[in-house]
Protein backbone atom coordinates (compact mmCIF):
# COMPACT_ATOMS: atom_id res chain seq x y z
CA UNK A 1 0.00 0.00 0.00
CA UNK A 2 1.09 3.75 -0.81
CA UNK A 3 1.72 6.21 1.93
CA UNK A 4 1.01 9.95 1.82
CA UNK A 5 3.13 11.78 4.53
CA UNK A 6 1.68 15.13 5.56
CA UNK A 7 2.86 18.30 5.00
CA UNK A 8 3.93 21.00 8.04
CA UNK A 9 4.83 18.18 10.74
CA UNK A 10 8.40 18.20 12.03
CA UNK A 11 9.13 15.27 14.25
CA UNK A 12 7.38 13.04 16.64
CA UNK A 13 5.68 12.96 12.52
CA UNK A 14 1.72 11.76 11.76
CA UNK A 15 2.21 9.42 8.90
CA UNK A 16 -1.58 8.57 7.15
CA UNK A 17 -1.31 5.01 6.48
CA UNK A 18 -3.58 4.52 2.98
CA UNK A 19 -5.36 0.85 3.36
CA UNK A 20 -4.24 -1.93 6.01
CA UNK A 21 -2.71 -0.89 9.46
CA UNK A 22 -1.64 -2.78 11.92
CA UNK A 23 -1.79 -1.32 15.73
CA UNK A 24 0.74 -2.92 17.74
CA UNK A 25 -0.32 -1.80 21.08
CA UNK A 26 0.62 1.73 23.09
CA UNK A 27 0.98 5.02 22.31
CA UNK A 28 4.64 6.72 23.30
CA UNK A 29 6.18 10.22 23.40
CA UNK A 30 7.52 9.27 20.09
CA UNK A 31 4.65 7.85 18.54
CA UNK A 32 1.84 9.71 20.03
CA UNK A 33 -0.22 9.74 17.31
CA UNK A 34 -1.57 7.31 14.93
CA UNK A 35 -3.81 8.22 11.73
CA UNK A 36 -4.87 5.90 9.09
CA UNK A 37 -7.24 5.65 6.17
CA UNK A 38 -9.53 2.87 4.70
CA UNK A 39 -10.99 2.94 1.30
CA UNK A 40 -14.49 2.11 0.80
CA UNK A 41 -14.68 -1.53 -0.52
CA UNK A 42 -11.31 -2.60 0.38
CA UNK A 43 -10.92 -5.45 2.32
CA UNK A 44 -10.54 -4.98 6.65
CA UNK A 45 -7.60 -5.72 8.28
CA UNK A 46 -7.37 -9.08 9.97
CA UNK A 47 -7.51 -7.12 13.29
CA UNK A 48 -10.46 -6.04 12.96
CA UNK A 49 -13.41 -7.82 14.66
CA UNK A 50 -16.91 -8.88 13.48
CA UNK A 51 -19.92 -6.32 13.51
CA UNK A 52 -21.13 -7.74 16.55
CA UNK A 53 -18.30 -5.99 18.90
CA UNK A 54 -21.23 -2.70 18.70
CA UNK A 55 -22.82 -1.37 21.24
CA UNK A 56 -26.27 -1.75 21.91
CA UNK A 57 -26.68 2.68 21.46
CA UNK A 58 -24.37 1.86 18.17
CA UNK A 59 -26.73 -0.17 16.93
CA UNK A 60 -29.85 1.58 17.41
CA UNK A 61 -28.28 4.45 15.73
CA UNK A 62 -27.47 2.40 12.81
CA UNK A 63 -30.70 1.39 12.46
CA UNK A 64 -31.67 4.80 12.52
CA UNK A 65 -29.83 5.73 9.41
CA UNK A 66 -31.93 5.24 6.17
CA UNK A 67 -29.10 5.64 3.47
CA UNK A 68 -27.63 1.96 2.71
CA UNK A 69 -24.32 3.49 2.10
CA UNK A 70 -24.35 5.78 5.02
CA UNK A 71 -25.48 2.70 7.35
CA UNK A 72 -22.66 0.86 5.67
CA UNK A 73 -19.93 3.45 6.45
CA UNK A 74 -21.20 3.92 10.38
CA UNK A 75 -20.92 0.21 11.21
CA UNK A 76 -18.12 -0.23 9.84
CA UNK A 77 -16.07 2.87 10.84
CA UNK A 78 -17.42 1.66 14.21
CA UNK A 79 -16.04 -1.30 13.57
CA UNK A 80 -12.69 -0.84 12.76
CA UNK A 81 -12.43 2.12 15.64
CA UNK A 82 -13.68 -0.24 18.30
CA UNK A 83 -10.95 -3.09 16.63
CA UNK A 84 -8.11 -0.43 17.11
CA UNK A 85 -9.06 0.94 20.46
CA UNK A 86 -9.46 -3.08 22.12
CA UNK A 87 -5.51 -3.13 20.98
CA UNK A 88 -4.44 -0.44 22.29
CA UNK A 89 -6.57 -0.71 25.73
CA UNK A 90 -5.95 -4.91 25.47
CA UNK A 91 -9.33 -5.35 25.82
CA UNK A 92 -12.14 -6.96 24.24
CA UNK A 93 -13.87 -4.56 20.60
CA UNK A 94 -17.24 -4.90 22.33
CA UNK A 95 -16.14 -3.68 25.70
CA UNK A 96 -14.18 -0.20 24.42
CA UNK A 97 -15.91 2.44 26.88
CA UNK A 98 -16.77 4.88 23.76
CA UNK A 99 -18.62 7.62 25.55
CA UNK A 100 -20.51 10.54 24.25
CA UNK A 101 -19.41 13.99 25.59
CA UNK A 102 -21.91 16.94 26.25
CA UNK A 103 -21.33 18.26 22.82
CA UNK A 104 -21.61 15.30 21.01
CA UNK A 105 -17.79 14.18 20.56
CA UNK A 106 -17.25 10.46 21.03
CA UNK A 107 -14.39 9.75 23.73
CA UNK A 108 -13.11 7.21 26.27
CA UNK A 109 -13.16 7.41 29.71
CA UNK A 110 -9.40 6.55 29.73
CA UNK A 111 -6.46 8.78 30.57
CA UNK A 112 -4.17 9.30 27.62
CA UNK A 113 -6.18 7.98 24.95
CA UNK A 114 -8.26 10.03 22.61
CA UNK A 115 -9.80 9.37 18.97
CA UNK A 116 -11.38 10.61 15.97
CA UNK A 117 -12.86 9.96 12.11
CA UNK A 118 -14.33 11.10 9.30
CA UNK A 119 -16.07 10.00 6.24
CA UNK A 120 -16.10 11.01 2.92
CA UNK A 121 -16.77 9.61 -0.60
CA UNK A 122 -14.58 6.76 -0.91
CA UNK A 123 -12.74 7.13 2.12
CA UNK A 124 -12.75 6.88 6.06
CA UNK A 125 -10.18 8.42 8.13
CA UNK A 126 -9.42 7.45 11.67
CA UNK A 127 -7.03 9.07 14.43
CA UNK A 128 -6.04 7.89 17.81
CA UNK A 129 -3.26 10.00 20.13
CA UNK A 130 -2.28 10.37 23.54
CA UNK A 131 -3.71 13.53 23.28
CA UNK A 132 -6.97 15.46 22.02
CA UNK A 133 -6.96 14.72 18.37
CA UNK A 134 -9.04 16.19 15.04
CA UNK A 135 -9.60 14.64 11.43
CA UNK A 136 -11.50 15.45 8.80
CA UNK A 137 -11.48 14.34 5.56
CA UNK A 138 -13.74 15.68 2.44
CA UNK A 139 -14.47 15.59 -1.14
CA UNK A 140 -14.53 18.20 -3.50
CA UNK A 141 -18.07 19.48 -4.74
CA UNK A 142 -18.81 21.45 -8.25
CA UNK A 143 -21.76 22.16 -6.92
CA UNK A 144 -20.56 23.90 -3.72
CA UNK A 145 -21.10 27.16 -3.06
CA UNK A 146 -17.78 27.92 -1.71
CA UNK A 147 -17.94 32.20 -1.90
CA UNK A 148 -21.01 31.31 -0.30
CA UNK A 149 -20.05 29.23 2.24
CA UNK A 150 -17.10 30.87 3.59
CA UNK A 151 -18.96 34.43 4.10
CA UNK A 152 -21.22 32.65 6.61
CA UNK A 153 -18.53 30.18 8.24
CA UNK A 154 -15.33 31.82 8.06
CA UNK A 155 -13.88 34.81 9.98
CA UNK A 156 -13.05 37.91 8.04
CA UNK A 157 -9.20 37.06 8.41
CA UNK A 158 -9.97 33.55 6.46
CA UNK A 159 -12.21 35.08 4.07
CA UNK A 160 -9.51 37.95 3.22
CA UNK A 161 -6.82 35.37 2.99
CA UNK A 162 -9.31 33.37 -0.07
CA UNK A 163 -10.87 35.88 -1.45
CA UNK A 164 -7.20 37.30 -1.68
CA UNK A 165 -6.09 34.39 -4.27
CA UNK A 166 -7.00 33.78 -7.76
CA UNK A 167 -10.13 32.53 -8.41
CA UNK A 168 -8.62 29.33 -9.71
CA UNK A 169 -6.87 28.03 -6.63
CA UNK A 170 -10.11 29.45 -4.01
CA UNK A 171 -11.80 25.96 -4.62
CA UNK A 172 -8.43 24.40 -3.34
CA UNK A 173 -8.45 26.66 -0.75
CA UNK A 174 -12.16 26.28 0.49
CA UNK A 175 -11.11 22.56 0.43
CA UNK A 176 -7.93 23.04 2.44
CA UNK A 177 -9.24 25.76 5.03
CA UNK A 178 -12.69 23.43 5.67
CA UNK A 179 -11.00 20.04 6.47
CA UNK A 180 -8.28 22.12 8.66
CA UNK A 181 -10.77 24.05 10.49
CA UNK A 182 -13.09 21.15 11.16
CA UNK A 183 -10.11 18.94 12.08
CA UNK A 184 -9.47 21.95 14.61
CA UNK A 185 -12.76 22.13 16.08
CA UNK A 186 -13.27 18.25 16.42
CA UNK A 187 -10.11 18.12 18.31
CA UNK A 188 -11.21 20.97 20.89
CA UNK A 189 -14.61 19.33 20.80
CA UNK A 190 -16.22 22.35 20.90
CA UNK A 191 -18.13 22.29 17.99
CA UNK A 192 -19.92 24.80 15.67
CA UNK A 193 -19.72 27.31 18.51
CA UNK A 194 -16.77 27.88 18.16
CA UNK A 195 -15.99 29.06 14.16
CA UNK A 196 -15.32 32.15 14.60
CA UNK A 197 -12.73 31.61 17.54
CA UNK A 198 -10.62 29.45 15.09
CA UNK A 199 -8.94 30.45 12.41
CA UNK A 200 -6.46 27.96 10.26
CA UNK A 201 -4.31 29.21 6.94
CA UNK A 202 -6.37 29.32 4.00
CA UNK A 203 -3.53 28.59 1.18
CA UNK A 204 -3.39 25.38 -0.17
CA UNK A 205 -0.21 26.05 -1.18
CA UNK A 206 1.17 26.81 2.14
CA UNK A 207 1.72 24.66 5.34
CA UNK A 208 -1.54 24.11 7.42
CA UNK A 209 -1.58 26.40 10.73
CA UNK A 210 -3.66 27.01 13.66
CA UNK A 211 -3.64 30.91 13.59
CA UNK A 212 -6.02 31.21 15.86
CA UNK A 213 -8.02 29.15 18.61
CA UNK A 214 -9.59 29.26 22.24
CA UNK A 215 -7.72 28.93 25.42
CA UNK A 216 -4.42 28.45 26.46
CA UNK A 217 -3.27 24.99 24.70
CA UNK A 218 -1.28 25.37 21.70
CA UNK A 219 -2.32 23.44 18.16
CA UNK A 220 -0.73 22.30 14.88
CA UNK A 221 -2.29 21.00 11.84
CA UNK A 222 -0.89 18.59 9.04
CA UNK A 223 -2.77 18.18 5.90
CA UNK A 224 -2.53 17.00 2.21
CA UNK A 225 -4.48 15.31 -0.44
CA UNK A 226 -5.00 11.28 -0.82
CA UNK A 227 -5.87 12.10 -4.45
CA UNK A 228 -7.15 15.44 -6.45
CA UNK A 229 -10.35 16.47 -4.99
CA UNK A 230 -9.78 14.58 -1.94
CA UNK A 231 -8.41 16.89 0.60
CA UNK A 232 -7.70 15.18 4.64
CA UNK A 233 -6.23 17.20 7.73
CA UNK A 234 -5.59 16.01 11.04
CA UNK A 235 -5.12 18.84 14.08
CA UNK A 236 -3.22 17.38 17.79
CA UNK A 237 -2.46 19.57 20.64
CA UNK A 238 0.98 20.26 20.55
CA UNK A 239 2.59 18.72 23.91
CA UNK A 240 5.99 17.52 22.97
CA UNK A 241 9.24 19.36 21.68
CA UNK A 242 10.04 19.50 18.09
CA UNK A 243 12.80 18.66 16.82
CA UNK A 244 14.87 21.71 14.69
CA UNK A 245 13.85 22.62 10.73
């Protein structure tokens, strides 16, 4: 399988794993985070457990979800999350404490160990770390109103930053600036509440940045494209040194 290696991280790195991963157990101060990605279709990793490792509110909420293909995806980004976190916690898939926090983020009630994913066409992205982690991961839409949308979600420092380019590179930059700014916000777990408290570089042709977010913790972003049109970001607070450029 291929590897696409974000851009903007110095080291301890994020490397997005494209198809099978294999968790060996433990997150360290070297390796404290661990993103992957699983295409739509592809085969599971033999690591991952049977559907039946769900919980009973899983399942319900499944069942809840009328779209065959958007059923499909939930169970089995469920799945392969629940699979991942039983290695790293060495316990059973079906016995993963997967909470749901005031706002809606999923979470364990373990010290150390946080998580995240994303769908898109085609793809689902996963992230566990050691500390709070984003991803987000999104297609590119013709039909999007992307002006549009970034008057009403963006601050004026994001929109002055696209509007700024040429019109030609603003869809790559609506692209860039909404996985990195969703990645940002799932990783504080604030939510939509917070949009215009974050703000994240806008150029796709620059590294991804936090330029802006609540409180006192510090943030980085790493970003990139699994193919054209296909646009993923992960954000992690920052808690360990970096090593020099």
């Amino acid at each position: 399988m291929g590897r696409v290696v974000p851009n903007g991280w110095r080291e301890p790195a994020v490397t997005l794993q494209v198809g099978a991963f294999h968790c060996h157990g433990g997150l360290t101060p070297t390796a404290p985070q661990i993103v992957w990605l699983i295409r739509d279709g592809d085969p599971l990793p033999d690591w991952v457990a049977p559907h039946t490792v769900l919980s009973a509110a899983e399942i319900a909420r499944a069942d809840s979800i009328r779209h065959p293909v958007a059923k499909s995806n939930f169970i089995r980004g469920r799945t392969v999350l629940r699979s991942a976190l039983a290695q790293i916690l060495a316990c059973d898939p079906s016995d993963v404490p997967i909470r749901i926090a005031f706002l809606g983020k999923p979470f364990v009630d373990m010290p150390d160990v946080h998580f995240n994913m994303s769908h898109t066409a085609g793809f689902a992205l996963f992230g566990i770390g050691r500390v709070p982690i984003g991803v987000d991961i999104e297609s590119a839409d013709p039909k999007r109103d992307c002006d549009g949308l970034m008057r009403r979600y963006f601050t004026p420092e994001e929109q002055g930053e696209y509007f700024g380019l040429p019109a030609e590179r603003r869809p790559a930059a609506f692209l860039r600036g909404w996985t990195c700014k969703e990645a940002l916000l799932k990783a504080i777990g604030s939510g939509v509440r917070d949009l215009q408290n974050c703000r994240v570089r806008m150029n796709p042709d620059a590294e991804p940045g936090v330029l802006l977010a609540p409180g006192d913790a510090t943030w980085q972003l790493a970003g990139g494209e699994v193919e054209p049109d296909v646009s993923w970001a992960v954000c992690t607070r920052f808690e360990f040194r970096l090593s020099p450029s």
